[in-house]
Protein backbone atom coordinates (compact mmCIF):
# COMPACT_ATOMS: atom_id res chain seq x y z
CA UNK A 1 11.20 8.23 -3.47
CA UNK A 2 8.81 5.15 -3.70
CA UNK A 3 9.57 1.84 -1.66
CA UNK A 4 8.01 -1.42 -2.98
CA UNK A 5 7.34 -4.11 0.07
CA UNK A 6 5.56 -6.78 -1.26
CA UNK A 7 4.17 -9.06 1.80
CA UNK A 8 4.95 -12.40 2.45
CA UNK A 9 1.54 -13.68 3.22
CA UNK A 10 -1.91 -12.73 5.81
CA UNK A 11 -2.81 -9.50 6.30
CA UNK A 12 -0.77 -6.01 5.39
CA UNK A 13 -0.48 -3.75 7.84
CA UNK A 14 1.36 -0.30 8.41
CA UNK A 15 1.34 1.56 11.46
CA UNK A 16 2.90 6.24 11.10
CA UNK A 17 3.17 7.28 14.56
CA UNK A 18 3.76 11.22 15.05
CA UNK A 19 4.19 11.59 18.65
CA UNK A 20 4.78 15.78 18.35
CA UNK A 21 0.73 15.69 17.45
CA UNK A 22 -0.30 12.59 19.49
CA UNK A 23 -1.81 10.66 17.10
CA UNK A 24 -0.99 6.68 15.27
CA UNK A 25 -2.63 6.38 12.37
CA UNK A 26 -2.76 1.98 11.11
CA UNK A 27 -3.92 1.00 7.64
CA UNK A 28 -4.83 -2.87 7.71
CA UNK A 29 -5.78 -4.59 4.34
CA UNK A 30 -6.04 -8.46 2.91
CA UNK A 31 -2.78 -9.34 1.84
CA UNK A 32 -4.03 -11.70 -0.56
CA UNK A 33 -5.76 -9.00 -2.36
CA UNK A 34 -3.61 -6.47 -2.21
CA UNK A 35 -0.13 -8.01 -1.81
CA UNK A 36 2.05 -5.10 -2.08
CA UNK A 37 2.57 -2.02 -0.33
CA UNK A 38 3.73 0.97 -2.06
CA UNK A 39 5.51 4.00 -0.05
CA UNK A 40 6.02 7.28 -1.31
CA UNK A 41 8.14 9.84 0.82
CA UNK A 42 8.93 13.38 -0.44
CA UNK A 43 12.70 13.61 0.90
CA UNK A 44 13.05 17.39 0.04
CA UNK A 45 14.53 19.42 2.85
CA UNK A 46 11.14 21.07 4.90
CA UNK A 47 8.35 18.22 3.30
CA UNK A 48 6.57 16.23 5.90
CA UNK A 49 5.46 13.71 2.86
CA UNK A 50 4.41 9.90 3.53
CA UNK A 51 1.69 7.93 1.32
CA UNK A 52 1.05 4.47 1.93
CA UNK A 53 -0.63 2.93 -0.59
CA UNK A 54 -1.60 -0.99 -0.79
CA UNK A 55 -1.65 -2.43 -3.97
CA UNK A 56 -2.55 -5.52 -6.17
CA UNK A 57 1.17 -4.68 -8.33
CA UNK A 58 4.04 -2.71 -8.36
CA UNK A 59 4.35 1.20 -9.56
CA UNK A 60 6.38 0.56 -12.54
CA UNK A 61 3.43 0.34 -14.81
CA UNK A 62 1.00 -1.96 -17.41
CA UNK A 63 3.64 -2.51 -19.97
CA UNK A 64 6.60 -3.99 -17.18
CA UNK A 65 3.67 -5.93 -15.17
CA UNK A 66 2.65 -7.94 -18.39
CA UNK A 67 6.43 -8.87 -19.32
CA UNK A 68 7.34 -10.16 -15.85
CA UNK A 69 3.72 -11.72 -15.49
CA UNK A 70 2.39 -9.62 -12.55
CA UNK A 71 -0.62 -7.90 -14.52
CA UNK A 72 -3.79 -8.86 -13.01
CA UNK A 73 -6.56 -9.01 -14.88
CA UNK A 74 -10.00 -9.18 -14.11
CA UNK A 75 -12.02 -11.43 -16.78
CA UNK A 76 -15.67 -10.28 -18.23
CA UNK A 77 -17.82 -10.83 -15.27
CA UNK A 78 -15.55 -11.91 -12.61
CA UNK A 79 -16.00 -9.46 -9.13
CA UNK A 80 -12.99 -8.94 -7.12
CA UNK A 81 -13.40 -7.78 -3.46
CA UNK A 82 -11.23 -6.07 -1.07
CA UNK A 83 -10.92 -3.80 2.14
CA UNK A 84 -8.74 -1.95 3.95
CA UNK A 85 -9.49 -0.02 7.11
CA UNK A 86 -7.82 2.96 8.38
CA UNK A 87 -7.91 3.81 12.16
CA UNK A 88 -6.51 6.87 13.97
CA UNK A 89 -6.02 7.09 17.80
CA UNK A 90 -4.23 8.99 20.16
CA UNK A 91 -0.99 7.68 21.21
């Protein structure tokens, strides 16, 4: 399965907590970079499968972004910046 959030505005953040190990793991990113947040989750009986993914569009692909005007596009020598920081600590 993949979930698309898309944020509303400020910063993205997404927090897995497995308390059976003892351990949170946060991702934090700019939302204004990155305003999405895509979530894939393997659902098959026995899979322990999460990715979180920011993103600057959706998962459906070039060819849908450019119809419904989401593609970004980065112009010949333009620079685009971004972070996102990924902390684990015991819970």
């Amino acid at each position: 399965w993949v979930l698309e959030h898309r944020l509303m505005s400020g910063e993205g953040r997404a927090i897995v907590t497995n308390r059976d190990l003892g351990v949170a793991v946060e991702l934090s990113w700019d939302g204004g970079s990155l305003p999405m947040l895509n979530q894939w989750i393997d659902r098959n009986p026995g899979m322990a499968v999460l990715g979180l993914e920011p993103a600057n569009c959706t998962t459906r692909g070039r060819a849908y972004e450019r119809a419904h005007g989401g593609l970004p596009i980065i112009a010949a020598g333009e620079h685009r910046r971004t972070a996102i920081t990924i902390e684990a600590r015991p819970t």
